[in-house]
Protein backbone atom coordinates (compact mmCIF):
# COMPACT_ATOMS: atom_id res chain seq x y z
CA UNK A 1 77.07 -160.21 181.42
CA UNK A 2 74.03 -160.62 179.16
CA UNK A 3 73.23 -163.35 177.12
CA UNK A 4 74.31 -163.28 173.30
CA UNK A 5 71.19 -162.36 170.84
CA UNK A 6 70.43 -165.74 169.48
CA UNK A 7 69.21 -164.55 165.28
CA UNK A 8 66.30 -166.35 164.26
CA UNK A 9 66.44 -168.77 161.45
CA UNK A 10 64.03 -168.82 158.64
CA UNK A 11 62.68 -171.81 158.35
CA UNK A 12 61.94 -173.14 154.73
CA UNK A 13 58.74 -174.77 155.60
CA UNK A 14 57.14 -171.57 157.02
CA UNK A 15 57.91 -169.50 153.37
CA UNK A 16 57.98 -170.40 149.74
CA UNK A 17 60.73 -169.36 147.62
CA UNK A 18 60.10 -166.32 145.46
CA UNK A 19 61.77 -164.11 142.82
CA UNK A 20 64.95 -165.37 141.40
CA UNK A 21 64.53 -168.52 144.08
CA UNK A 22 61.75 -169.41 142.87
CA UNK A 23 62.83 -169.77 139.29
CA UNK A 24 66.15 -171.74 140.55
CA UNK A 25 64.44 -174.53 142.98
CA UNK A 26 61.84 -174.58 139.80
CA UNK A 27 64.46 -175.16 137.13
CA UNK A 28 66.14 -177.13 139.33
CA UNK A 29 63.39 -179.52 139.93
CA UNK A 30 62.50 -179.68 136.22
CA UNK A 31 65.85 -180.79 135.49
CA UNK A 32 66.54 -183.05 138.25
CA UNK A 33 69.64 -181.13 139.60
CA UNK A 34 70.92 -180.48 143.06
CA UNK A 35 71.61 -177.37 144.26
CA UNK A 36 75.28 -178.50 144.35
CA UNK A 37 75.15 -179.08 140.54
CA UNK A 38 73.91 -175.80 139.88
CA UNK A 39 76.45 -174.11 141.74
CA UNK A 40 79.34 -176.10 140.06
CA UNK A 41 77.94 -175.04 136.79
CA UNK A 42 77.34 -171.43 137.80
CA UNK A 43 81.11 -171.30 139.40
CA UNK A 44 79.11 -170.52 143.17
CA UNK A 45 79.05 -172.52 146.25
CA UNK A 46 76.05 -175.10 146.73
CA UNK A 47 75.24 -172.74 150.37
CA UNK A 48 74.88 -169.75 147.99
CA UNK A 49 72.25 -171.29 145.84
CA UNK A 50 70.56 -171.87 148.93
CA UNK A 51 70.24 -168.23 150.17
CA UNK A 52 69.21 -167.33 146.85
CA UNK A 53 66.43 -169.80 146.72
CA UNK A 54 65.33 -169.12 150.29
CA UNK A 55 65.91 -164.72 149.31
CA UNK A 56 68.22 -164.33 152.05
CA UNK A 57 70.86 -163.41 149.72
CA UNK A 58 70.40 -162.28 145.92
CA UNK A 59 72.80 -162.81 143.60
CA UNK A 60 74.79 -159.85 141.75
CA UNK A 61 74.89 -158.69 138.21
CA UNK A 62 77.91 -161.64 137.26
CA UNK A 63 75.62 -164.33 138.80
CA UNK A 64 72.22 -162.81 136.86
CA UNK A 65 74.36 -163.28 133.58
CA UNK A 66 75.50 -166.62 134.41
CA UNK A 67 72.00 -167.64 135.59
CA UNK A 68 70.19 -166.36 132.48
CA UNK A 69 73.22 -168.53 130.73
CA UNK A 70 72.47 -171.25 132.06
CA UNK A 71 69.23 -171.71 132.74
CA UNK A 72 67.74 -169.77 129.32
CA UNK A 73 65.92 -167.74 131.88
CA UNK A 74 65.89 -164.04 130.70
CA UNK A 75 67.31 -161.56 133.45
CA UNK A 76 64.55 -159.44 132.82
CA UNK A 77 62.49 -162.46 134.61
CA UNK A 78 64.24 -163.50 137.31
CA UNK A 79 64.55 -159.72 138.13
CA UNK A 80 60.71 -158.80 137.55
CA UNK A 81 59.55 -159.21 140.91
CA UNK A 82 62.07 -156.84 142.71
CA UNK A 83 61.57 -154.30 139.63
CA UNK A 84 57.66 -154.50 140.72
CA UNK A 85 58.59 -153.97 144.56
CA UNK A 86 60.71 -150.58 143.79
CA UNK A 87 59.28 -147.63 144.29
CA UNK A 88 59.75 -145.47 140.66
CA UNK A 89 61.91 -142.22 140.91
């Protein structure tokens, strides 16, 4: 029987944040809040403000609202860089 497919981690040193985790760890840092904090505020769990600040998860239309709520960052913002990434129809 083979060995199990071991999936490789990303590692936080080797990549900086960017799009909408790059404007949390940011306004997190400027506030001097843990990701913990944030997510009790924005009704999430602390591990899903960490996949959205390392981009392996994003966070759905709800969470952009509450963000933008929260944080007085417009949605159009923290959504720019994906919008720039898509491919027009």
């Amino acid at each position: 029987m083979p060995a199990p497919i071991k999936k490789k981690r990303r590692s936080t040193a080797d990549s900086q944040p960017s799009g909408i985790g790059k404007y949390l760890l940011e306004y997190r840092e400027q506030h001097g809040i843990s990701q913990a904090e944030l997510a009790e505020k924005l009704g999430v769990k602390q591990t899903t403000i960490s996949s959205w600040e390392r981009g392996i998860k994003v966070p759905g239309s709800i969470s952009l609202l509450r963000i933008s709520d929260e944080t007085g960052i417009p949605i159009r913002t923290l959504v720019q860089e994906k919008l720039e990434k898509s491919p027009r129809k």
